[in-house]
PDB file of N, CA and C in Angstrom:
ATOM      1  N   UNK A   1    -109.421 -23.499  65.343  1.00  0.00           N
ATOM      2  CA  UNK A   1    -108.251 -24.330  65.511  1.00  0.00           C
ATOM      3  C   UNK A   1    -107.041 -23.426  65.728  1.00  0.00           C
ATOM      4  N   UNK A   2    -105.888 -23.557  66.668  1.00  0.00           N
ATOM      5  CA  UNK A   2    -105.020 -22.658  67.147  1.00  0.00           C
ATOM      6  C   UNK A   2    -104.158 -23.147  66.072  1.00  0.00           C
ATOM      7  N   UNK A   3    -103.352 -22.050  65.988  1.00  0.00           N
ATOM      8  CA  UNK A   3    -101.941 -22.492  64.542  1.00  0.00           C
ATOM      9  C   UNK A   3    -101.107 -22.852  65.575  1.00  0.00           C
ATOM     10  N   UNK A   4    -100.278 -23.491  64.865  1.00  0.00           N
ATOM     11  CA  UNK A   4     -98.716 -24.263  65.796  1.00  0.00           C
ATOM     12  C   UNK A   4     -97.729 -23.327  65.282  1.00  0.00           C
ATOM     13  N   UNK A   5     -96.522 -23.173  66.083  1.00  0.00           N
ATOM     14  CA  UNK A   5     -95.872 -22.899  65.480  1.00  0.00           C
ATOM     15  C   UNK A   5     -94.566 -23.771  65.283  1.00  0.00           C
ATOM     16  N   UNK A   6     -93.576 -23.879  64.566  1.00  0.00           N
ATOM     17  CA  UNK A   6     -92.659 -24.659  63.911  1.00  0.00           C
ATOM     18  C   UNK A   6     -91.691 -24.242  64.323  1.00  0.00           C
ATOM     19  N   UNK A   7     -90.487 -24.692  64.799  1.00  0.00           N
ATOM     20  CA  UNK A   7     -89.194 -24.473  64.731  1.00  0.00           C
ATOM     21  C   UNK A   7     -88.646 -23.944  63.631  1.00  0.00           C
ATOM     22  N   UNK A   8     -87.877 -23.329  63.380  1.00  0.00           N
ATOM     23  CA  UNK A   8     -86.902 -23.127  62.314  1.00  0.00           C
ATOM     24  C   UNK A   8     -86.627 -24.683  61.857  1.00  0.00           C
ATOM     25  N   UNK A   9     -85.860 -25.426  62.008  1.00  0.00           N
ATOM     26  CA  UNK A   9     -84.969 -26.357  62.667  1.00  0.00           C
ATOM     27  C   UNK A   9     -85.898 -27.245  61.629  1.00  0.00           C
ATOM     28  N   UNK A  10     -87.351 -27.966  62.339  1.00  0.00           N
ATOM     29  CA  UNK A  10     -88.303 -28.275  61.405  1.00  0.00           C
ATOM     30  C   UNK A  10     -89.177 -28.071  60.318  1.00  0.00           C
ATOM     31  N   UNK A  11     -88.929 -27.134  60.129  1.00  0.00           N
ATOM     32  CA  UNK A  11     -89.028 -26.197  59.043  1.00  0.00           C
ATOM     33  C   UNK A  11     -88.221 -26.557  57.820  1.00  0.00           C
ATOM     34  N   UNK A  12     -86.960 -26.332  58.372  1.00  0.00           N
ATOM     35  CA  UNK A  12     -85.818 -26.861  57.203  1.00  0.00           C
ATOM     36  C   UNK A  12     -85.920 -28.003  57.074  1.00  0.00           C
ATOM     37  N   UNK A  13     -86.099 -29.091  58.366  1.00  0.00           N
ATOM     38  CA  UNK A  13     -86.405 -30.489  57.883  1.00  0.00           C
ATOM     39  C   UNK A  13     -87.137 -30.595  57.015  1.00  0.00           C
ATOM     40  N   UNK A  14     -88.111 -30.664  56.822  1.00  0.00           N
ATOM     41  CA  UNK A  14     -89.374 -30.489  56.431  1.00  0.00           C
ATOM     42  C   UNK A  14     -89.323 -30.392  54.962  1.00  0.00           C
ATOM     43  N   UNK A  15     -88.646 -29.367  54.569  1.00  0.00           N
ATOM     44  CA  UNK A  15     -88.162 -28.791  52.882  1.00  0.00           C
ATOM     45  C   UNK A  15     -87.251 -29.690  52.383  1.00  0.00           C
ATOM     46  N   UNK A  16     -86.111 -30.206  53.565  1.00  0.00           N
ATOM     47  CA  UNK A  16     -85.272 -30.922  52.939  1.00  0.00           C
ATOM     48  C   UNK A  16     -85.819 -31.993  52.301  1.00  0.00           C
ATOM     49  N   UNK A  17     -86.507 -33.267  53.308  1.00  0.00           N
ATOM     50  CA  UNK A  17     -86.911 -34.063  53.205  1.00  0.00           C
ATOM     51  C   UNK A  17     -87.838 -34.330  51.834  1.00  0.00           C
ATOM     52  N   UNK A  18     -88.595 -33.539  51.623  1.00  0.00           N
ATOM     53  CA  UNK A  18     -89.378 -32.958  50.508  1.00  0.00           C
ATOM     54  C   UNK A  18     -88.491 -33.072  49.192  1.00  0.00           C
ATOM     55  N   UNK A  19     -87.953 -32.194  49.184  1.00  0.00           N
ATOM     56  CA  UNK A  19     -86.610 -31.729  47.969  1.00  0.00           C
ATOM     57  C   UNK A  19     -85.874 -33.002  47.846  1.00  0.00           C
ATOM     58  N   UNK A  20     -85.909 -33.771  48.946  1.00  0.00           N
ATOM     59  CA  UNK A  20     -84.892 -35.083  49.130  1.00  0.00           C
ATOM     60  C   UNK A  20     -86.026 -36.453  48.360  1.00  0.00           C
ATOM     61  N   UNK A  21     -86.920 -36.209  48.224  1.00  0.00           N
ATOM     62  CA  UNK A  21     -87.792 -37.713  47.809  1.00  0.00           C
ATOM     63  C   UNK A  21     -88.020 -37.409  46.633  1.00  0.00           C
ATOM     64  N   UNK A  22     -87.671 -38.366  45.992  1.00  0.00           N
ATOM     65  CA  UNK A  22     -88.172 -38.544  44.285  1.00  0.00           C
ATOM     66  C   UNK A  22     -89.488 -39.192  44.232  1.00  0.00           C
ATOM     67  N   UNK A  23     -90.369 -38.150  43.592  1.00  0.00           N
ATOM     68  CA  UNK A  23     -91.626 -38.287  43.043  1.00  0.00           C
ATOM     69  C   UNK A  23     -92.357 -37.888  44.303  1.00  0.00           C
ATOM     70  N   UNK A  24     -92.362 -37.562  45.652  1.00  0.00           N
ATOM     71  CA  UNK A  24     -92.795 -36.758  46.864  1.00  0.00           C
ATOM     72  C   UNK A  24     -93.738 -35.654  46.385  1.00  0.00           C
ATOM     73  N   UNK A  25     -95.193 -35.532  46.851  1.00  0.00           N
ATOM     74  CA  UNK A  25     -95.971 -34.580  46.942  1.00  0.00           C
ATOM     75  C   UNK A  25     -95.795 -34.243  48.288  1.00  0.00           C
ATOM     76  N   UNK A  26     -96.603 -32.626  48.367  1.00  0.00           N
ATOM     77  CA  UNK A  26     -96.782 -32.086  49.650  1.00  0.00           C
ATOM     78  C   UNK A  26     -97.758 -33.081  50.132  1.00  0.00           C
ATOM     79  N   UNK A  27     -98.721 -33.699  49.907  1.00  0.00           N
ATOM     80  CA  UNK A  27     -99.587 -34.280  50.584  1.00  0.00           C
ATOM     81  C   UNK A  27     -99.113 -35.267  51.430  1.00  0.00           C
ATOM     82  N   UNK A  28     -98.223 -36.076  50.534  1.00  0.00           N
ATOM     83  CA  UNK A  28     -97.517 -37.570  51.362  1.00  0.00           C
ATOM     84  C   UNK A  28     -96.912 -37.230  52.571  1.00  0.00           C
ATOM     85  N   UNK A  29     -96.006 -35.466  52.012  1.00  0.00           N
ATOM     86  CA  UNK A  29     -94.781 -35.640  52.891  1.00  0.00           C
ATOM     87  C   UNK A  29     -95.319 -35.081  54.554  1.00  0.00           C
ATOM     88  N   UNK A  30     -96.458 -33.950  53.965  1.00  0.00           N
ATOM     89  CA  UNK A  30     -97.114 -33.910  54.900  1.00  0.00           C
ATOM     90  C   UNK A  30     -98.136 -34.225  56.037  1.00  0.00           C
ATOM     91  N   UNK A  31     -98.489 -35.701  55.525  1.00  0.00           N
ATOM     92  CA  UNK A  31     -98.938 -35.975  56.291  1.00  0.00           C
ATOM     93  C   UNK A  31     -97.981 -37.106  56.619  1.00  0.00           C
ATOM     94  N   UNK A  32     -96.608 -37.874  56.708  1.00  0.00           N
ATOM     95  CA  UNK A  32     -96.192 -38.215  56.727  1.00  0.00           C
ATOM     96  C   UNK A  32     -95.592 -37.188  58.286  1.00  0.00           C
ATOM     97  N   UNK A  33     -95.446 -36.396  58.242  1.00  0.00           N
ATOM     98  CA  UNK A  33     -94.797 -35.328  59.265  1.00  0.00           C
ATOM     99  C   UNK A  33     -96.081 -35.015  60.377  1.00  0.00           C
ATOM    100  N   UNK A  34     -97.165 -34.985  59.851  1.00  0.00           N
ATOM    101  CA  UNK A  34     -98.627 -34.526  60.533  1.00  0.00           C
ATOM    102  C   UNK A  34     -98.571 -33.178  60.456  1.00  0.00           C
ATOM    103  N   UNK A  35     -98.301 -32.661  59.351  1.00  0.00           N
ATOM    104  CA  UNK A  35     -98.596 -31.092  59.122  1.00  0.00           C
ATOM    105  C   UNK A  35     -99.744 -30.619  57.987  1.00  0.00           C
ATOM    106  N   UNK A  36     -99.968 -29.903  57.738  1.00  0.00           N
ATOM    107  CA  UNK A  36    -101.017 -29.422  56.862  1.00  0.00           C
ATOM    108  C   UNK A  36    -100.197 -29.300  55.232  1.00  0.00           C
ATOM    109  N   UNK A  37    -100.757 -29.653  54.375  1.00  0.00           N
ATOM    110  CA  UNK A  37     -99.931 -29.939  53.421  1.00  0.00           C
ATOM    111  C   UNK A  37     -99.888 -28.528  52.632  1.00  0.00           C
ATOM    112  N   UNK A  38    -101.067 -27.165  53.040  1.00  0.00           N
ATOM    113  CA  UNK A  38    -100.748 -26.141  52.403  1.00  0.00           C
ATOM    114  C   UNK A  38     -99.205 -25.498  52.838  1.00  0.00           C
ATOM    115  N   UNK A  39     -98.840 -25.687  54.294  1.00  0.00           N
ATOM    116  CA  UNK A  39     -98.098 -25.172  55.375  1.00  0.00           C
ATOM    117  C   UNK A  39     -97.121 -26.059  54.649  1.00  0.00           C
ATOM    118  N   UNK A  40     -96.779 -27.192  54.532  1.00  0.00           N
ATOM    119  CA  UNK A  40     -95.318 -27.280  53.765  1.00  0.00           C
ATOM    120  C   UNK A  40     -95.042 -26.706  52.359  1.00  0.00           C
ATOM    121  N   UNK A  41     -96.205 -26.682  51.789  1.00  0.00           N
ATOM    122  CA  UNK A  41     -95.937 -25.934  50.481  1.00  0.00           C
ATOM    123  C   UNK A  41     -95.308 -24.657  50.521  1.00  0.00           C
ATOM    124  N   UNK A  42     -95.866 -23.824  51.353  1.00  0.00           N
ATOM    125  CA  UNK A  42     -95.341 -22.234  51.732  1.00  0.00           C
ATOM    126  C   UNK A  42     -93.655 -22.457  52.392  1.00  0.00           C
ATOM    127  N   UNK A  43     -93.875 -23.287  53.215  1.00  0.00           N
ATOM    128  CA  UNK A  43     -92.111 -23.418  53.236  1.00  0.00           C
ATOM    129  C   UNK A  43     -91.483 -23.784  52.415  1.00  0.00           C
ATOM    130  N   UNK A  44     -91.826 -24.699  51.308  1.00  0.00           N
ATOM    131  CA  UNK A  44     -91.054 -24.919  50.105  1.00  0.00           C
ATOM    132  C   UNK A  44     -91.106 -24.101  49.163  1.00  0.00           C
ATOM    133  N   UNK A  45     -92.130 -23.164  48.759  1.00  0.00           N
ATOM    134  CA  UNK A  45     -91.823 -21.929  48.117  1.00  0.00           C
ATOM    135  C   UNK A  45     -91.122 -20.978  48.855  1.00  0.00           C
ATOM    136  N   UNK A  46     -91.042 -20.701  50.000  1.00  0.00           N
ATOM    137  CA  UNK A  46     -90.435 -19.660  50.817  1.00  0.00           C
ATOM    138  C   UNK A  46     -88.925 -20.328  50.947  1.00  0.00           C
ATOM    139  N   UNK A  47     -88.330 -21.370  50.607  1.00  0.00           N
ATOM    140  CA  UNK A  47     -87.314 -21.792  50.869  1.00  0.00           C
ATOM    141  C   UNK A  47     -86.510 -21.501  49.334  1.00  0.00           C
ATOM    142  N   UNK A  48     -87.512 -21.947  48.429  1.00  0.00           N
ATOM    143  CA  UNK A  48     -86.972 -22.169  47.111  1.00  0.00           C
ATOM    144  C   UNK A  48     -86.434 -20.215  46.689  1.00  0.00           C
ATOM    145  N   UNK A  49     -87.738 -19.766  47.684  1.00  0.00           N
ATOM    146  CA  UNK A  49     -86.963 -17.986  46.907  1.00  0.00           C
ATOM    147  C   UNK A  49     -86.225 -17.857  47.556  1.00  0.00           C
ATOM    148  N   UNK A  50     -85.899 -18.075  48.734  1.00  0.00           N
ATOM    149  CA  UNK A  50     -84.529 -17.603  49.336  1.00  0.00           C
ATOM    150  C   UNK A  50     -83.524 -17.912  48.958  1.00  0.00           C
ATOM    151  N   UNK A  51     -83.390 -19.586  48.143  1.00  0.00           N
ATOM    152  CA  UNK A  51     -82.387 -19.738  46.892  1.00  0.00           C
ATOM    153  C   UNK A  51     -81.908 -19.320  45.764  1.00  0.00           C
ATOM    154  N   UNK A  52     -83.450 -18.936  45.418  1.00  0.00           N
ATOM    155  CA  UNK A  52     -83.317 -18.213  43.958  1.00  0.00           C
ATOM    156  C   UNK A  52     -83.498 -19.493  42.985  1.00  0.00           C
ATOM    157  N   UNK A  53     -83.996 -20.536  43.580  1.00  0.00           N
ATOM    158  CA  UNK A  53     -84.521 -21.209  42.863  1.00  0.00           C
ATOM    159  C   UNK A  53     -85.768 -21.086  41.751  1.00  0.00           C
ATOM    160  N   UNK A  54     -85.819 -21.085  40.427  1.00  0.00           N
ATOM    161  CA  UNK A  54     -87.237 -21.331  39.730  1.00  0.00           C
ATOM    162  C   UNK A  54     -88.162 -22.248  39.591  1.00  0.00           C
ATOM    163  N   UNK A  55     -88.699 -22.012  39.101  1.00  0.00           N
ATOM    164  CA  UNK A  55     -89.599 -23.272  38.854  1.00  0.00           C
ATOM    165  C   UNK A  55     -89.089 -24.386  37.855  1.00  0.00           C
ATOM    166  N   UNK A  56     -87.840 -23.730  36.869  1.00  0.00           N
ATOM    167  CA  UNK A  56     -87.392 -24.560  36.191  1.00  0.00           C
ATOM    168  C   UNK A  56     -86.335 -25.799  36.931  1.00  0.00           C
ATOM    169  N   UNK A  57     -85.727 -25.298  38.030  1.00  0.00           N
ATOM    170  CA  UNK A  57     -85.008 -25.802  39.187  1.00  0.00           C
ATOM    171  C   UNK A  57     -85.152 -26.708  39.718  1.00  0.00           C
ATOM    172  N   UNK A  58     -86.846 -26.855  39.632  1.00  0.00           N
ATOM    173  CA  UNK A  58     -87.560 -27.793  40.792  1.00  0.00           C
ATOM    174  C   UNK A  58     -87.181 -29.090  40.481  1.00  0.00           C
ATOM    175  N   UNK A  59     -87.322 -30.032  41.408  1.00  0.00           N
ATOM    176  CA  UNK A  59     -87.078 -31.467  41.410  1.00  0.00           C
ATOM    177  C   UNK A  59     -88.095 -31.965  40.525  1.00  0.00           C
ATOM    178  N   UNK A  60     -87.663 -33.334  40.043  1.00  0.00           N
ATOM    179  CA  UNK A  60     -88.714 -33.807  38.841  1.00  0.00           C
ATOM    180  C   UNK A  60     -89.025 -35.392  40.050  1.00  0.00           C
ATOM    181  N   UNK A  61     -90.054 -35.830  38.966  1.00  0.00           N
ATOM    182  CA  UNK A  61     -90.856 -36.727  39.963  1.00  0.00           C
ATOM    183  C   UNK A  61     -90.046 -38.036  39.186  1.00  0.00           C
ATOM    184  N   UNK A  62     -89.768 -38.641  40.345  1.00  0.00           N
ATOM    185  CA  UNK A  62     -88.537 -40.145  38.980  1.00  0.00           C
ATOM    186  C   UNK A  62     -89.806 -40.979  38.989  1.00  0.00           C
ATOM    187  N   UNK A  63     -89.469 -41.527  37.741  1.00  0.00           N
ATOM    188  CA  UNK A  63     -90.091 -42.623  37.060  1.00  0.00           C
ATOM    189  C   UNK A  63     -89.663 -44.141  37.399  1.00  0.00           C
ATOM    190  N   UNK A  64     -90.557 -44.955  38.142  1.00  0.00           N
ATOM    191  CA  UNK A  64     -89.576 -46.268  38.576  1.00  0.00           C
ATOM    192  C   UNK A  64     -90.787 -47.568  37.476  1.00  0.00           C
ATOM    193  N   UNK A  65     -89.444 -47.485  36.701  1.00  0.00           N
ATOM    194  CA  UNK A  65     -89.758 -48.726  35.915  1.00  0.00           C
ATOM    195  C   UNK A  65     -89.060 -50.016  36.184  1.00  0.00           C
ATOM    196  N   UNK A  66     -89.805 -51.186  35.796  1.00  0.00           N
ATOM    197  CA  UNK A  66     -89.075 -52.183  36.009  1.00  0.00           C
ATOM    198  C   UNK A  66     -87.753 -52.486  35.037  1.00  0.00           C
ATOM    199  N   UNK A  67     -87.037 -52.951  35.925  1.00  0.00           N
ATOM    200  CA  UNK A  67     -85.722 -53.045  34.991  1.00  0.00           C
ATOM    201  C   UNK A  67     -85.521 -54.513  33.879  1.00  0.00           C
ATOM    202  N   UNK A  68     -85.721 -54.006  32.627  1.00  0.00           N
ATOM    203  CA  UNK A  68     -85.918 -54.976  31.631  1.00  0.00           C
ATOM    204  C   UNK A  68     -84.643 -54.932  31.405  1.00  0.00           C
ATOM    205  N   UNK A  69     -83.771 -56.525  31.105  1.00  0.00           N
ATOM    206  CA  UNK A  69     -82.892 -56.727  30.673  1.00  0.00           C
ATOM    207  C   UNK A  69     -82.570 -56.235  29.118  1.00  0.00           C
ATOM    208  N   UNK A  70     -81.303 -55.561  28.833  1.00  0.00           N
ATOM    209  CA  UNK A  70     -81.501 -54.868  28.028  1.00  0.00           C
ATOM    210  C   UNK A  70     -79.929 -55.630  27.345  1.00  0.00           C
ATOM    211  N   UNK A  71     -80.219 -55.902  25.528  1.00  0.00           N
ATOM    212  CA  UNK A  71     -79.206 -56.286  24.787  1.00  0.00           C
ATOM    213  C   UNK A  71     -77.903 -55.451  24.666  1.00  0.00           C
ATOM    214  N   UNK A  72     -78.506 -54.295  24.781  1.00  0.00           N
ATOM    215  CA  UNK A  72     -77.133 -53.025  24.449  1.00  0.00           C
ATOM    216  C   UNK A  72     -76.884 -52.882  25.974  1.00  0.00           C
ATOM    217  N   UNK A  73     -75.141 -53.014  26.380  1.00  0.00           N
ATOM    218  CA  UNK A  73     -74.235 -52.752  27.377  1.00  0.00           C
ATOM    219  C   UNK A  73     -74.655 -51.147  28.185  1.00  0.00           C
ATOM    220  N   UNK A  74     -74.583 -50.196  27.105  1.00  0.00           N
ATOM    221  CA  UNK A  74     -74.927 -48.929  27.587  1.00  0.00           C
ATOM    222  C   UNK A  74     -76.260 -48.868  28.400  1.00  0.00           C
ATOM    223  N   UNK A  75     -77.127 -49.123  27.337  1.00  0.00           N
ATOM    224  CA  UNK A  75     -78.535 -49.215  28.264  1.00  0.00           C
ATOM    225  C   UNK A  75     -78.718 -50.046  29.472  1.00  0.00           C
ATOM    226  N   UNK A  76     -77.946 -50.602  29.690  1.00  0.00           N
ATOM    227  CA  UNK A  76     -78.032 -51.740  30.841  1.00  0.00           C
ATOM    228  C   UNK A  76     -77.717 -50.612  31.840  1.00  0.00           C
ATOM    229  N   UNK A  77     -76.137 -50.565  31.638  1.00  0.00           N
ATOM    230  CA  UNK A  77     -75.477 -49.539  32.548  1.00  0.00           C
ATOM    231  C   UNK A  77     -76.306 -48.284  32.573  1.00  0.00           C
ATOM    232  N   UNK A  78     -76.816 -47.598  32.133  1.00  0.00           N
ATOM    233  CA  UNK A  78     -77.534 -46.352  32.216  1.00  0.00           C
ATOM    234  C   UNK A  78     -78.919 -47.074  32.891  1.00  0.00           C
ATOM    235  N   UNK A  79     -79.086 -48.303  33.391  1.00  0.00           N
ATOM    236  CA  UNK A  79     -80.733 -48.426  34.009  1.00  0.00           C
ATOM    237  C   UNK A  79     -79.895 -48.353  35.312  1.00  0.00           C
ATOM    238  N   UNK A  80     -78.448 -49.362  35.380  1.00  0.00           N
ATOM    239  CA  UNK A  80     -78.099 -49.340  36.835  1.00  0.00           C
ATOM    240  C   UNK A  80     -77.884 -48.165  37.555  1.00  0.00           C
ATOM    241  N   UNK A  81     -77.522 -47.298  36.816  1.00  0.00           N
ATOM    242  CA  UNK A  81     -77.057 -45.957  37.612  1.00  0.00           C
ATOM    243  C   UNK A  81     -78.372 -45.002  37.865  1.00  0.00           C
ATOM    244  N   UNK A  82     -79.375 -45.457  36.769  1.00  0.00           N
ATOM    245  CA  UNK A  82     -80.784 -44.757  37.312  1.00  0.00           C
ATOM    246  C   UNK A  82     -81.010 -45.122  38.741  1.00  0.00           C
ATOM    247  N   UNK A  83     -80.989 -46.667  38.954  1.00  0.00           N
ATOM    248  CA  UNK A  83     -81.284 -47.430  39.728  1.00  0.00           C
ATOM    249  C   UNK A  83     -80.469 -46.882  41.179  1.00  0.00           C
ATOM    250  N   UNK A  84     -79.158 -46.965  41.164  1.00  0.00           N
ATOM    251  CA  UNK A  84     -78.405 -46.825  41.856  1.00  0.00           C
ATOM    252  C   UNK A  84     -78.707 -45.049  42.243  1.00  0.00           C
ATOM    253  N   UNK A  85     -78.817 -44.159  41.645  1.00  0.00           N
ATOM    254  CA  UNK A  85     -79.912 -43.056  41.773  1.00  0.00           C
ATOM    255  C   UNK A  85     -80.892 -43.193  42.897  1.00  0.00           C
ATOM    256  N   UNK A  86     -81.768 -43.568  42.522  1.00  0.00           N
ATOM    257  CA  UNK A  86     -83.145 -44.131  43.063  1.00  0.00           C
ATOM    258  C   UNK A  86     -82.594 -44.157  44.759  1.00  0.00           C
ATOM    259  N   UNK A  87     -82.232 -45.736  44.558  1.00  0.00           N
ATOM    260  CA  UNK A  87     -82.033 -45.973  46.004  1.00  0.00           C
ATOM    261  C   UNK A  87     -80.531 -45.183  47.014  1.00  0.00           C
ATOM    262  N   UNK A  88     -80.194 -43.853  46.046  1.00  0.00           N
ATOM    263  CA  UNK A  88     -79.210 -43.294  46.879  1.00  0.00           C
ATOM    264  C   UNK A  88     -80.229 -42.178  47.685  1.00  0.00           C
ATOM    265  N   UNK A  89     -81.571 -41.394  46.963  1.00  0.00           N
ATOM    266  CA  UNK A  89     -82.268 -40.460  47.131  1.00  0.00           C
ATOM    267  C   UNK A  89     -83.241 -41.053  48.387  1.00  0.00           C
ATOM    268  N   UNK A  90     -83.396 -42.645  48.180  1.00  0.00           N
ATOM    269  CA  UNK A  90     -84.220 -43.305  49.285  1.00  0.00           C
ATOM    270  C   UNK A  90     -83.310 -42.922  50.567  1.00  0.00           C
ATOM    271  N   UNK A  91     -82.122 -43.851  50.460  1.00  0.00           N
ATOM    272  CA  UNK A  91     -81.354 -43.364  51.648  1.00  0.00           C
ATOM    273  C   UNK A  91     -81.328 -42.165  52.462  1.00  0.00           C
ATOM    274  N   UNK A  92     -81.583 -40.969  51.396  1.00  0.00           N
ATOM    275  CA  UNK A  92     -81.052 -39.720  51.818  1.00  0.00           C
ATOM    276  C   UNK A  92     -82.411 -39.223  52.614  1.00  0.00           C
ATOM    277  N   UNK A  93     -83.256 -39.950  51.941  1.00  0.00           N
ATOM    278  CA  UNK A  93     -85.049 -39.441  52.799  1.00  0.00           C
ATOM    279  C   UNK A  93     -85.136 -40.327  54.372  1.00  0.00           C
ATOM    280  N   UNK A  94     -83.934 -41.703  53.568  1.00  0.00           N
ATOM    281  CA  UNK A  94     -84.718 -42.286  55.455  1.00  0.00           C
ATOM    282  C   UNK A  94     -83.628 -41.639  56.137  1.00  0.00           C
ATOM    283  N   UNK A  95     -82.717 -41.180  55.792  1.00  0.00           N
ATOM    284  CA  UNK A  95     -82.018 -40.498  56.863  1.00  0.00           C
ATOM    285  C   UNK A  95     -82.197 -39.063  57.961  1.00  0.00           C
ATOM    286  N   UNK A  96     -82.970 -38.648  56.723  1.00  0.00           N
ATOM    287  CA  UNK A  96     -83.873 -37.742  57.011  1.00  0.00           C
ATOM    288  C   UNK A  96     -84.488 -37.648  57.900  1.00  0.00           C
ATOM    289  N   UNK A  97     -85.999 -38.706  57.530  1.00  0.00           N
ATOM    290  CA  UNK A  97     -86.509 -39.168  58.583  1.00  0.00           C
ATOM    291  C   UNK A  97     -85.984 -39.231  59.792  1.00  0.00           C
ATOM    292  N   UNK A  98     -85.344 -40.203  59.876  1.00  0.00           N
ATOM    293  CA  UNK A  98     -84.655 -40.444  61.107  1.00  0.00           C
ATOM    294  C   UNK A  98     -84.480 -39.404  61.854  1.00  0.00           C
ATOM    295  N   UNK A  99     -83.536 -38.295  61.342  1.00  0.00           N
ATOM    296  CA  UNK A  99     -83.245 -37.252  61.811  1.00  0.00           C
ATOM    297  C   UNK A  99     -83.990 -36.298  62.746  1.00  0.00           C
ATOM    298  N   UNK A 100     -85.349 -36.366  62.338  1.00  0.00           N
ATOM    299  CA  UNK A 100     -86.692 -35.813  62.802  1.00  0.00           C
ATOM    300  C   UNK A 100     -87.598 -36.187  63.646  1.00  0.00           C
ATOM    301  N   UNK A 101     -87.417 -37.446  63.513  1.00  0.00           N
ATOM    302  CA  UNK A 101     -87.785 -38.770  64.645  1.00  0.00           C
ATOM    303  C   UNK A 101     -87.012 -38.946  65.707  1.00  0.00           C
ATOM    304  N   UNK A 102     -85.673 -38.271  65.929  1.00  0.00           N
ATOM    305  CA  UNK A 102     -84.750 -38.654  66.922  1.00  0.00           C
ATOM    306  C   UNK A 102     -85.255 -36.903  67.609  1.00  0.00           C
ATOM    307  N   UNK A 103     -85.181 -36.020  67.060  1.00  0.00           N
ATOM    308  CA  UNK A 103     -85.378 -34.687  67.517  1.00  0.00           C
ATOM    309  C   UNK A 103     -86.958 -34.668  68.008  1.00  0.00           C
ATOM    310  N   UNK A 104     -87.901 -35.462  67.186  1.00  0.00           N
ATOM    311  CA  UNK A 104     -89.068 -35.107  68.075  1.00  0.00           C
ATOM    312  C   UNK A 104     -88.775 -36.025  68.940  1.00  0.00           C
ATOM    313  N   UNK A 105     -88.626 -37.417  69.583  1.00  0.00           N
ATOM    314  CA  UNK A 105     -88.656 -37.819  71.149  1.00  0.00           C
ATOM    315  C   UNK A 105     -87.719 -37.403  71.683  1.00  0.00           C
ATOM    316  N   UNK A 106     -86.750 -36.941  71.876  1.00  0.00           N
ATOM    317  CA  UNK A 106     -85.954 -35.612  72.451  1.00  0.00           C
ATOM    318  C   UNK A 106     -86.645 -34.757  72.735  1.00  0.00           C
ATOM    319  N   UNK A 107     -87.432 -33.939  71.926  1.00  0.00           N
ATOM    320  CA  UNK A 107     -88.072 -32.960  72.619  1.00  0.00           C
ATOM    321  C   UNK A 107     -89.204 -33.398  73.422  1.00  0.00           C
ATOM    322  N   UNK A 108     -90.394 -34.308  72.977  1.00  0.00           N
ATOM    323  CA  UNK A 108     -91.193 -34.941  73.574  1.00  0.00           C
ATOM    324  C   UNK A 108     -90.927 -35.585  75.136  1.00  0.00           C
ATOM    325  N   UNK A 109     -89.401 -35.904  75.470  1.00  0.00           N
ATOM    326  CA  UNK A 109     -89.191 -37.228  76.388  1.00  0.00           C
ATOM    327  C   UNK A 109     -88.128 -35.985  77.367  1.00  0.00           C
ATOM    328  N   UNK A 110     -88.310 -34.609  76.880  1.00  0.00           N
ATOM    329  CA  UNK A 110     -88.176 -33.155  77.480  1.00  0.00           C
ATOM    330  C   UNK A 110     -89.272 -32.722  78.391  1.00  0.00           C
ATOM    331  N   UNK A 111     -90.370 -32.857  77.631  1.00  0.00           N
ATOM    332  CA  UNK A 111     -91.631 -32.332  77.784  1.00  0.00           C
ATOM    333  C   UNK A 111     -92.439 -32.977  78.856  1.00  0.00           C
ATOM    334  N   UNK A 112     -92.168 -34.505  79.153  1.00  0.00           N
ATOM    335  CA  UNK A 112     -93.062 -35.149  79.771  1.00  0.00           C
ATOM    336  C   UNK A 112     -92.843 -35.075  81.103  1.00  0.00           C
ATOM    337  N   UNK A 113     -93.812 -34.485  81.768  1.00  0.00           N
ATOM    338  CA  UNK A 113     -93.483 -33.833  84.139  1.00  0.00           C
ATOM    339  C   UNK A 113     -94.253 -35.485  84.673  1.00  0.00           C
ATOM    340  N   UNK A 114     -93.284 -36.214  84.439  1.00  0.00           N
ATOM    341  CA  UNK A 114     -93.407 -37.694  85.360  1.00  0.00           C
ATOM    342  C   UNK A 114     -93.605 -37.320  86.573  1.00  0.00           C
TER     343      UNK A 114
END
């Protein structure tokens, strides 16, 4: 099987998008992209040392519970802002997406000798 090679460009997508989804494995994200899920891992470790990121650093996987109405004011407010969390990190992945989806048929709709 011939290796591909990657853009820079997608490359960084790639990590972002990753780093950007709460609770995201390499597996999802990669096949979500159609890449090999060892090959995003190595960019996300190769990204994380160029930060100087640790392992203590790393993103945590969120927990989506259902939101039980809660007697105490605080706890209420502390589920909404989990919440409001949640679906700010969604946003930030479909934007993502998007982002990557507009650059591959660009390059693709480059490529095609009609």
């Amino acid at each position: 099987m011939a290796l591909k090679d990657y853009s820079d460009e997608f490359k960084a997508d790639a990590v972002a998008l990753y780093e950007s989804t709460p609770g995201a494995t390499y597996k999802s994200i990669a096949a979500d992209l159609g890449i090999n899920r060892a090959t995003l891992r190595e960019w996300v470790l190769r990204d994380r040392e160029r930060r100087g990121v640790t392992a203590a650093g790393t993103k945590t996987a969120a927990v989506h519970r259902a939101a039980v109405p809660s007697a105490d004011r605080n706890e209420r407010v502390r589920q909404l802002e989990a919440r409001v969390a949640e679906l700010e990190a969604s946003e930030r992945k479909l934007a993502i997406e998007r982002d990557i989806l507009r650059k591959a048929a660009k390059y693709f709709a480059g490529e095609t000798n009609w």
